[in-house]
Each structure stands twice: as C-alpha cells, then as structure tokens.
N, C-alpha and C. Protein backbone atom coordinates (compact mmCIF):
# COMPACT_ATOMS: atom_id res chain seq x y z
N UNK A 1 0.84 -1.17 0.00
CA UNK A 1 0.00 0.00 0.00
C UNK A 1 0.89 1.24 0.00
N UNK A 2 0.76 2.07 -0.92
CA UNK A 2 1.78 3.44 -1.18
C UNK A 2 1.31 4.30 -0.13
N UNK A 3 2.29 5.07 0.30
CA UNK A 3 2.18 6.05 1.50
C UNK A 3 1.24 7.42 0.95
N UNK A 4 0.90 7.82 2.19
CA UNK A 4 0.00 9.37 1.66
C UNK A 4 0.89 10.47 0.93
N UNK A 5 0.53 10.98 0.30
CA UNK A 5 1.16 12.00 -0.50
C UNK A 5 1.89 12.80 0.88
N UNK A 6 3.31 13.10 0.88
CA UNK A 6 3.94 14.06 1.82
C UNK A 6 4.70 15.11 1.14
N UNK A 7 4.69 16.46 1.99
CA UNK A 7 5.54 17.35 0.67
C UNK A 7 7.09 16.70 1.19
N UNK A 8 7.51 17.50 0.04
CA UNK A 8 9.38 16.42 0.08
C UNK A 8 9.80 17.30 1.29
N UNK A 9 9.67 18.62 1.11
CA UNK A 9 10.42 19.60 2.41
C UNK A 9 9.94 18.88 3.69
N UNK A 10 8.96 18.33 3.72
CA UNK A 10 8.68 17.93 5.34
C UNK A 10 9.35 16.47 5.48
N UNK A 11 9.37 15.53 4.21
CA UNK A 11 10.03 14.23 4.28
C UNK A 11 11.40 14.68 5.41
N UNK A 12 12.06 15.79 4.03
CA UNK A 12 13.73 16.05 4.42
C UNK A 12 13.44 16.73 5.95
N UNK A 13 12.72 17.55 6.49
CA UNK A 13 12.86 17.87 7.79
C UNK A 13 13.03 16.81 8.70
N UNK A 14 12.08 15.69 8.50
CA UNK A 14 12.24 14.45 9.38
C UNK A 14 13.06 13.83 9.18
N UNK A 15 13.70 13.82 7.97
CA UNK A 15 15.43 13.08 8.12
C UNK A 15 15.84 13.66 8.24
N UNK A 16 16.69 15.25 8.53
CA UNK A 16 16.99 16.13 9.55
C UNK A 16 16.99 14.95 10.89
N UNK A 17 16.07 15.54 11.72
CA UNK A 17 15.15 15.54 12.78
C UNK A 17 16.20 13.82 13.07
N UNK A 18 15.80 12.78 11.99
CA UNK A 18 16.50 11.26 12.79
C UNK A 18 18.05 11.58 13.00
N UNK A 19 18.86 12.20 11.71
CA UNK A 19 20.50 12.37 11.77
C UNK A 19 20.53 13.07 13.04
N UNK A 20 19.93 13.78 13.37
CA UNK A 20 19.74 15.07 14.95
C UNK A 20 19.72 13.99 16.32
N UNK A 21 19.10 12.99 15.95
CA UNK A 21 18.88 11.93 16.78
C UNK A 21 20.06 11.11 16.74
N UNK A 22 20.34 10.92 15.98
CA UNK A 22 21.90 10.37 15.88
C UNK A 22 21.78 8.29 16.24
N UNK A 23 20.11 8.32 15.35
CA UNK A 23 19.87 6.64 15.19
C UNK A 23 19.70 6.21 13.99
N UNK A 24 20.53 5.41 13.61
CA UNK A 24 20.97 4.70 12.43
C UNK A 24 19.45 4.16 11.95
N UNK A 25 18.48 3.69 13.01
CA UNK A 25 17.17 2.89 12.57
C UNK A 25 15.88 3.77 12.09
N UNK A 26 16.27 5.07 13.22
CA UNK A 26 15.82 5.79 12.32
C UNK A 26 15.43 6.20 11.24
N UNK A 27 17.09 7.02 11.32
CA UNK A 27 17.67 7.14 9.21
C UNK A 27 16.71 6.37 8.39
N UNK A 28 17.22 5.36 8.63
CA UNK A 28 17.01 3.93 7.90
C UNK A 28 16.03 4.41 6.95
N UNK A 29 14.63 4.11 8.42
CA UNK A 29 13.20 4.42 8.44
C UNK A 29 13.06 5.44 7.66
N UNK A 30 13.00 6.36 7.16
CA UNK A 30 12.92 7.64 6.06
C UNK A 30 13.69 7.46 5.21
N UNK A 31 14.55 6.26 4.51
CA UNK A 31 15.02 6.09 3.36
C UNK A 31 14.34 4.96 2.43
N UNK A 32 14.63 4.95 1.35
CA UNK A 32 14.13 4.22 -0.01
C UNK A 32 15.34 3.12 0.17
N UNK A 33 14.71 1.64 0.28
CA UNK A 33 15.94 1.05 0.03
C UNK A 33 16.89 0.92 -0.82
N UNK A 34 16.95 1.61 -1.73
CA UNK A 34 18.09 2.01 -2.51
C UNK A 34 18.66 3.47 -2.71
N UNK A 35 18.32 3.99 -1.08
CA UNK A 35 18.75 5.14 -1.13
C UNK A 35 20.43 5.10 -1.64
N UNK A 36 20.35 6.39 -1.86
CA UNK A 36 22.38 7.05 -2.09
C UNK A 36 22.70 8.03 -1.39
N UNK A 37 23.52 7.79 -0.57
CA UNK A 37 24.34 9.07 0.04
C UNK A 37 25.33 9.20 -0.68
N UNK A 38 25.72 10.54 -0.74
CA UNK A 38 27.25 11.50 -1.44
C UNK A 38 27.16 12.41 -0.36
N UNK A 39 28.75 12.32 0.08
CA UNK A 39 29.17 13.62 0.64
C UNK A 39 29.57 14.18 -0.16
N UNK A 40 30.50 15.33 0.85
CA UNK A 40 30.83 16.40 0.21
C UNK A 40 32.55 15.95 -0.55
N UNK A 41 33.09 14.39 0.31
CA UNK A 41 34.31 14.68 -0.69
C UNK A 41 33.99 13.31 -1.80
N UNK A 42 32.58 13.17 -1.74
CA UNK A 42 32.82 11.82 -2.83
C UNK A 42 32.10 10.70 -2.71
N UNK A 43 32.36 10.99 -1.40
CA UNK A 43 32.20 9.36 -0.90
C UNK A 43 30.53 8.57 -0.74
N UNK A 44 30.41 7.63 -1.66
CA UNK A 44 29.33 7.38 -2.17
C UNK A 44 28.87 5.66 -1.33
N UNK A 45 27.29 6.01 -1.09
CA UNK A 45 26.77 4.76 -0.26
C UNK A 45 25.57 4.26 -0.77
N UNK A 46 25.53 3.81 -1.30
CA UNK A 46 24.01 2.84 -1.57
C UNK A 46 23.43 1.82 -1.01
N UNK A 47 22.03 1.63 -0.79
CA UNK A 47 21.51 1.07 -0.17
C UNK A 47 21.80 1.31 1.34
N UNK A 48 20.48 0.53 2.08
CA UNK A 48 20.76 0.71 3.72
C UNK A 48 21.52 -0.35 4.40
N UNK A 49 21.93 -1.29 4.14
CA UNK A 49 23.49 -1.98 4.83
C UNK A 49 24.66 -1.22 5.03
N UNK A 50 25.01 -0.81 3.95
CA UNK A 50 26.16 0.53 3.81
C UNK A 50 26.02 1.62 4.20
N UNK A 51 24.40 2.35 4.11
CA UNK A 51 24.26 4.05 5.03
C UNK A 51 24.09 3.46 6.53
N UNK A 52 23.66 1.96 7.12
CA UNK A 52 23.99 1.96 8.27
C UNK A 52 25.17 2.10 8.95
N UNK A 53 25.79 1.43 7.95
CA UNK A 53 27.53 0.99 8.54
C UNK A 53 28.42 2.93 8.81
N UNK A 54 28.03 3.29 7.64
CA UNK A 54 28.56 4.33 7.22
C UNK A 54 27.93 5.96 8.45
N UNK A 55 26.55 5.52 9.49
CA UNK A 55 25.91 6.90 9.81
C UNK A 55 26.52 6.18 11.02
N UNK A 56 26.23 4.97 11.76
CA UNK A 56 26.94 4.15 12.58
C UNK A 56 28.63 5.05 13.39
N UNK A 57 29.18 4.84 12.12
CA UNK A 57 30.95 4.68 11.90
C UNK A 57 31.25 6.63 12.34
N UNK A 58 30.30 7.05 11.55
CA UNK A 58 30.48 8.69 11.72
C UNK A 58 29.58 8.81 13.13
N UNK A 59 29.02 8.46 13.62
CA UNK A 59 28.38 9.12 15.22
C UNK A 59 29.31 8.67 16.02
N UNK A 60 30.04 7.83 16.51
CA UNK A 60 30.95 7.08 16.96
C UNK A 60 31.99 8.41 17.03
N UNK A 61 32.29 8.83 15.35
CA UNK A 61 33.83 10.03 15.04
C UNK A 61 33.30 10.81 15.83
N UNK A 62 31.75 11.48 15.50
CA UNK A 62 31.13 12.49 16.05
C UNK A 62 29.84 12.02 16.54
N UNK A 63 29.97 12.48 17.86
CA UNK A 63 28.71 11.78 18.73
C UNK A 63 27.63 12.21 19.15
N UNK A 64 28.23 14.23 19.02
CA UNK A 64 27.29 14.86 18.78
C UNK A 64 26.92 15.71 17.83
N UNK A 65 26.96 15.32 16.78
CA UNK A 65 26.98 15.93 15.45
C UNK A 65 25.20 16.33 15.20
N UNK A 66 25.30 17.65 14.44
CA UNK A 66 23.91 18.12 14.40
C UNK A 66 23.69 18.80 13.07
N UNK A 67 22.63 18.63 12.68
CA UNK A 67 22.34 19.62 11.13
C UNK A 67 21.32 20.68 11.70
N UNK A 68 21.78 21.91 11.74
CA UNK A 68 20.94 22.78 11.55
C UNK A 68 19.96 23.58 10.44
N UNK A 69 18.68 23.17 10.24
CA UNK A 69 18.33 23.77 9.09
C UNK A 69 18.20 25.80 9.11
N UNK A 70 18.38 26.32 7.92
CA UNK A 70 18.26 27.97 7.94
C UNK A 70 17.31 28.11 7.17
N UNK A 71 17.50 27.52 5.66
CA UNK A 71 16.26 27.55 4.97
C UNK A 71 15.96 26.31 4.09
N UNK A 72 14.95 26.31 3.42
CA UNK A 72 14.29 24.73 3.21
C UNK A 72 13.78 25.24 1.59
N UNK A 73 14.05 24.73 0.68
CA UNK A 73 13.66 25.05 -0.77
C UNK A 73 13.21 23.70 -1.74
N UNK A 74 11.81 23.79 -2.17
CA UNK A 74 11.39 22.24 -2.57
C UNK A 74 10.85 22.60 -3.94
N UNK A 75 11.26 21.41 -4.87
CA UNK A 75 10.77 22.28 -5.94
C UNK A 75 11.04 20.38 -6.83
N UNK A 76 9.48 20.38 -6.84
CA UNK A 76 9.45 18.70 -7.24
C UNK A 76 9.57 18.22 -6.14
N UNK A 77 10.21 16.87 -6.33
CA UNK A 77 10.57 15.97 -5.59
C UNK A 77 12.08 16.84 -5.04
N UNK A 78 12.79 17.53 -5.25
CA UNK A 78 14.08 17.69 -5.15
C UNK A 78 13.86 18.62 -4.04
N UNK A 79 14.30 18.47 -2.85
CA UNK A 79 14.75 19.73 -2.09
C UNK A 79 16.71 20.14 -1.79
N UNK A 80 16.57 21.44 -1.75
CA UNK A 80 17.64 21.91 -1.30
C UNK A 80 17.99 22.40 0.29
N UNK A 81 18.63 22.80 0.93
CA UNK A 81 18.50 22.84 2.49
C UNK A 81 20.20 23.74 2.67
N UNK A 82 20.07 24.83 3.47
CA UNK A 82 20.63 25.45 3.88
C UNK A 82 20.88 25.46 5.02
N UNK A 83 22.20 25.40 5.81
CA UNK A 83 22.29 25.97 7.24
C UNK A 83 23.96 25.75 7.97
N UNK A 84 23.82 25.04 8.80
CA UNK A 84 25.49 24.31 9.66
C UNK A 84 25.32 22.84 9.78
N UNK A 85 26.70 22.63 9.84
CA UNK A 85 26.60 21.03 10.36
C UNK A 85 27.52 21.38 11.32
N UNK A 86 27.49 20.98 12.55
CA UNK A 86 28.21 21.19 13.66
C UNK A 86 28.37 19.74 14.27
N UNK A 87 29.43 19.46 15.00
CA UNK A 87 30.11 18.57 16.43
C UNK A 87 31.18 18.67 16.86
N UNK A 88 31.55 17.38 17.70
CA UNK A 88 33.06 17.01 18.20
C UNK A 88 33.69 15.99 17.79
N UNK A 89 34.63 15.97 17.37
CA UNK A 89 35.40 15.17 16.90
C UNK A 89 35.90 14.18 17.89
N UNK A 90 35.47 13.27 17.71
CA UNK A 90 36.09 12.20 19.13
C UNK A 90 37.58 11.25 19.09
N UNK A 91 37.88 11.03 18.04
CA UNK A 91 38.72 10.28 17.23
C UNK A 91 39.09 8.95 18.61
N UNK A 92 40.13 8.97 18.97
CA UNK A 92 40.12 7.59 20.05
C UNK A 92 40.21 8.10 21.32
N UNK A 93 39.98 9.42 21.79
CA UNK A 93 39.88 9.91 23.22
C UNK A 93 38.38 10.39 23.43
N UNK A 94 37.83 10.60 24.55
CA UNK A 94 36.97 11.13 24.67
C UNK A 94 36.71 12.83 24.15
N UNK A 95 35.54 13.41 23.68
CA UNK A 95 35.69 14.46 23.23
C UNK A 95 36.21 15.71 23.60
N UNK A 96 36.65 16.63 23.40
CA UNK A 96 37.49 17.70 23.81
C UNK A 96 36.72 18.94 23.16
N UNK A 97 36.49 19.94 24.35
CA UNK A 97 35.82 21.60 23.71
C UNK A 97 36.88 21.81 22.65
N UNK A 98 38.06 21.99 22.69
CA UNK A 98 38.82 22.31 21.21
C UNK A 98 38.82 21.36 20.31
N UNK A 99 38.09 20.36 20.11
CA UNK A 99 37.87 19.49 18.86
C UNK A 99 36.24 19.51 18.63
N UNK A 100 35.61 21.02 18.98
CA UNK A 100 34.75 20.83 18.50
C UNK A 100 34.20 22.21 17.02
N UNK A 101 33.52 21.72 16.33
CA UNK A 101 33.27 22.54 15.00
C UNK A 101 31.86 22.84 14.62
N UNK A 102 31.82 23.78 13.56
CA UNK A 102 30.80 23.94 13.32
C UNK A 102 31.03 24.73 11.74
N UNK A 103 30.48 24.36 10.70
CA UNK A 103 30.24 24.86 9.38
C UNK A 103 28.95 24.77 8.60
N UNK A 104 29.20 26.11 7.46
CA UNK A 104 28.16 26.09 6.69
C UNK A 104 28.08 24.73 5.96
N UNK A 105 26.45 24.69 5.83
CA UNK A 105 26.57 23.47 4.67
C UNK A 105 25.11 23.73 3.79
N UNK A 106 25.28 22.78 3.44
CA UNK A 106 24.23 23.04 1.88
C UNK A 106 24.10 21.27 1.84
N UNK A 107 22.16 20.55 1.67
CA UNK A 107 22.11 19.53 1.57
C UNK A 107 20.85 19.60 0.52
N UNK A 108 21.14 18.42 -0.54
CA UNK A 108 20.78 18.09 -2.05
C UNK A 108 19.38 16.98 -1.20
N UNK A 109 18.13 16.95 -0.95
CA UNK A 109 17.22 15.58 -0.93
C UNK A 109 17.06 15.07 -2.25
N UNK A 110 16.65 14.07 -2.57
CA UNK A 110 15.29 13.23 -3.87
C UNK A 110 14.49 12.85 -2.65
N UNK A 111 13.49 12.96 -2.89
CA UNK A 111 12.18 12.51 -2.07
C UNK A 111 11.47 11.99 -3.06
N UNK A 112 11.39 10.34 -3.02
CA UNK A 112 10.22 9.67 -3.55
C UNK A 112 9.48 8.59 -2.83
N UNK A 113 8.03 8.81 -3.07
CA UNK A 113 6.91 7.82 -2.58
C UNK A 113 7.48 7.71 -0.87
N UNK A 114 7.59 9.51 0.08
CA UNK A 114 7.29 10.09 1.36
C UNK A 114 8.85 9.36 1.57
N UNK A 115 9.85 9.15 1.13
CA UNK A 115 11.03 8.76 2.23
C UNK A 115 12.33 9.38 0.78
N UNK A 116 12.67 9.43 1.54
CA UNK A 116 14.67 10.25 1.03
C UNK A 116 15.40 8.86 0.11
N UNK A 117 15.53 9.36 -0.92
CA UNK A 117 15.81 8.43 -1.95
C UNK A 117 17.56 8.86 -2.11
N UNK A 118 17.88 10.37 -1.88
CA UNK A 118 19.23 10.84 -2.31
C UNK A 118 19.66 11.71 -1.45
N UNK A 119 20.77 11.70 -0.84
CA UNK A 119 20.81 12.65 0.31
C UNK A 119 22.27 13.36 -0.24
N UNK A 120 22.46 14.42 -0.35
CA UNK A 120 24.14 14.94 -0.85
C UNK A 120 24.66 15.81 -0.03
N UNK A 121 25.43 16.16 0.74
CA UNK A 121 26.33 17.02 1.27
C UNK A 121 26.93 18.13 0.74
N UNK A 122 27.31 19.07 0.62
CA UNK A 122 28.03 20.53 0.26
C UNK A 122 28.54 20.83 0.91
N UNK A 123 29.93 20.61 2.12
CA UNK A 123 30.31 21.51 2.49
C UNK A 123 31.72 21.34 2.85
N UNK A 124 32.51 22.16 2.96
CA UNK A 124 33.59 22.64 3.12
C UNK A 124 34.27 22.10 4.83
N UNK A 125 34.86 20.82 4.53
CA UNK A 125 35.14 20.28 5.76
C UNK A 125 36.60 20.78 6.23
N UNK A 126 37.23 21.58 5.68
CA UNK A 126 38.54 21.71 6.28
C UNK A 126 38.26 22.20 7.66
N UNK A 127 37.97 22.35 8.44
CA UNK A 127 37.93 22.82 9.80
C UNK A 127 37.95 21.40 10.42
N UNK A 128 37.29 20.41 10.50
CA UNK A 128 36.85 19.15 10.91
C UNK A 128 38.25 18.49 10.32
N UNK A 129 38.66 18.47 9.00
CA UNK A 129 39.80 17.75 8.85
C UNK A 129 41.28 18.36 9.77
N UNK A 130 41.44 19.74 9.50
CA UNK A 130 42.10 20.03 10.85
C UNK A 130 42.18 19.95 11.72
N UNK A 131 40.69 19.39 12.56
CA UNK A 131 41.36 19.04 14.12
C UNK A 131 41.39 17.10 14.03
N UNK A 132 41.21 16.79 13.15
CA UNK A 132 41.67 15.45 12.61
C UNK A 132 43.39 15.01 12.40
N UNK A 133 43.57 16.15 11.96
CA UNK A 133 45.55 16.31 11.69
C UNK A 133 45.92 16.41 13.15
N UNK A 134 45.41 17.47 13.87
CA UNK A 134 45.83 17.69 15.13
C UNK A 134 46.03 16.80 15.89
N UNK A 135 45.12 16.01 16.09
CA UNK A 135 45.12 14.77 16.90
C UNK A 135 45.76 13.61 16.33
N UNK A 136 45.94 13.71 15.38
CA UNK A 136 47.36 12.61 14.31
C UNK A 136 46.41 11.42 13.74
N UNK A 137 45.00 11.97 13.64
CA UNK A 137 44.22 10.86 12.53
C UNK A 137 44.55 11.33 10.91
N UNK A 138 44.42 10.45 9.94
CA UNK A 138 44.40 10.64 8.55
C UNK A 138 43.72 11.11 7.94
C-alpha cells in the first residue's frame, strides 16, 4: 500500500530531525531502500546496509553531530537545504571543547513515494579535517 502524498520539504525535515537523533534505525526508516548518500568529498553509499555501517561509523567520530536547518527550498521531488553542520570530533579519546566545530553546509534531498531516496552534502570540511591532523588521525 503506497504512503499518503507528503511534501518532500517535510520528508527532508524528518530526516533532519532522525541524523539530529543520531539513530541509524531511524535514518534507515525515512530512506528508499536504494537510497544514495554523497558527501561532500565523494564518498558514495548505496543502499541501507552501507548508510547503516557508514551513519553508525560517523556518530561514533562524532557523537554529537547536528544539522541545523536555515532555509528549506522544494521544488518537485528535489529539495535543497541550507544551514550548519556542527560537532566534536572524538577520534580515540573522549571528546574535547577544542575538537569541537561547526560549518556552513548546503544539503541536495530526492524525495520519492514520502522517504529520502538521495541525500548529498556541500560543504567545506577543512575545519573538521584540521582538528583530525591535530590529533594525528588521517
């Protein structure tokens, strides 16, 4: 049975809203099983075995990692999303106030049949990779 018609901006708010939650079953739950993630340097995930492993592996780096939305733009199925992605970098110590960040970002949805089919990243991680060097991760 196909889900009720949802606008895509409110799909993507609620996957917001699970990454904010920082539960992989969540996520899950608001994706198309053949969803795709792309970040911002590439790095490409399909399907939900791999965006588990992969949202899993990053809450762990960052435990309190958060998307802030600023503005919300829907146009079709496609939304665009403006705002920060902020946390702490945990790498193998517990987290530290100076390993923590915060940047602009910019996120790409596909919203089909009410759940997140494509999720993309935009943003400019050198701040996060710097306190990655600092602490002597790769």
């Amino acid at each position: 049975m196909p889900l009720p018609y949802q606008e895509p901006a409110s799909v993507t708010r609620r996957f917001v809203e699970a990454v904010n939650a920082r539960d992989a079953d969540k996520i899950l739950a608001q994706t198309t099983d053949d969803h795709v993630f792309i970040d911002s340097l590439g790095f490409r995930t399909v399907g939900r075995g791999p965006l588990r492993e992969a949202w899993t592996a990053y809450f762990k780096m960052v435990p309190d990692f958060r998307i802030s939305l600023d503005q919300v733009i829907e146009h079709g199925e496609v939304v665009v999303a403006f705002g920060a992605a902020s946390g702490t970098w945990k790498g193998k110590a517990p987290p530290r106030p100076e390993d923590r960040w915060s940047l602009p970002a910019a996120w790409r949805a596909v919203v089909r049949a009410g759940q997140v089919a494509e999720w993309r990243v935009y943003a400019d991680l050198e701040p996060l990779r710097a306190i990655q060097r600092r602490n002597g991760a790769s």
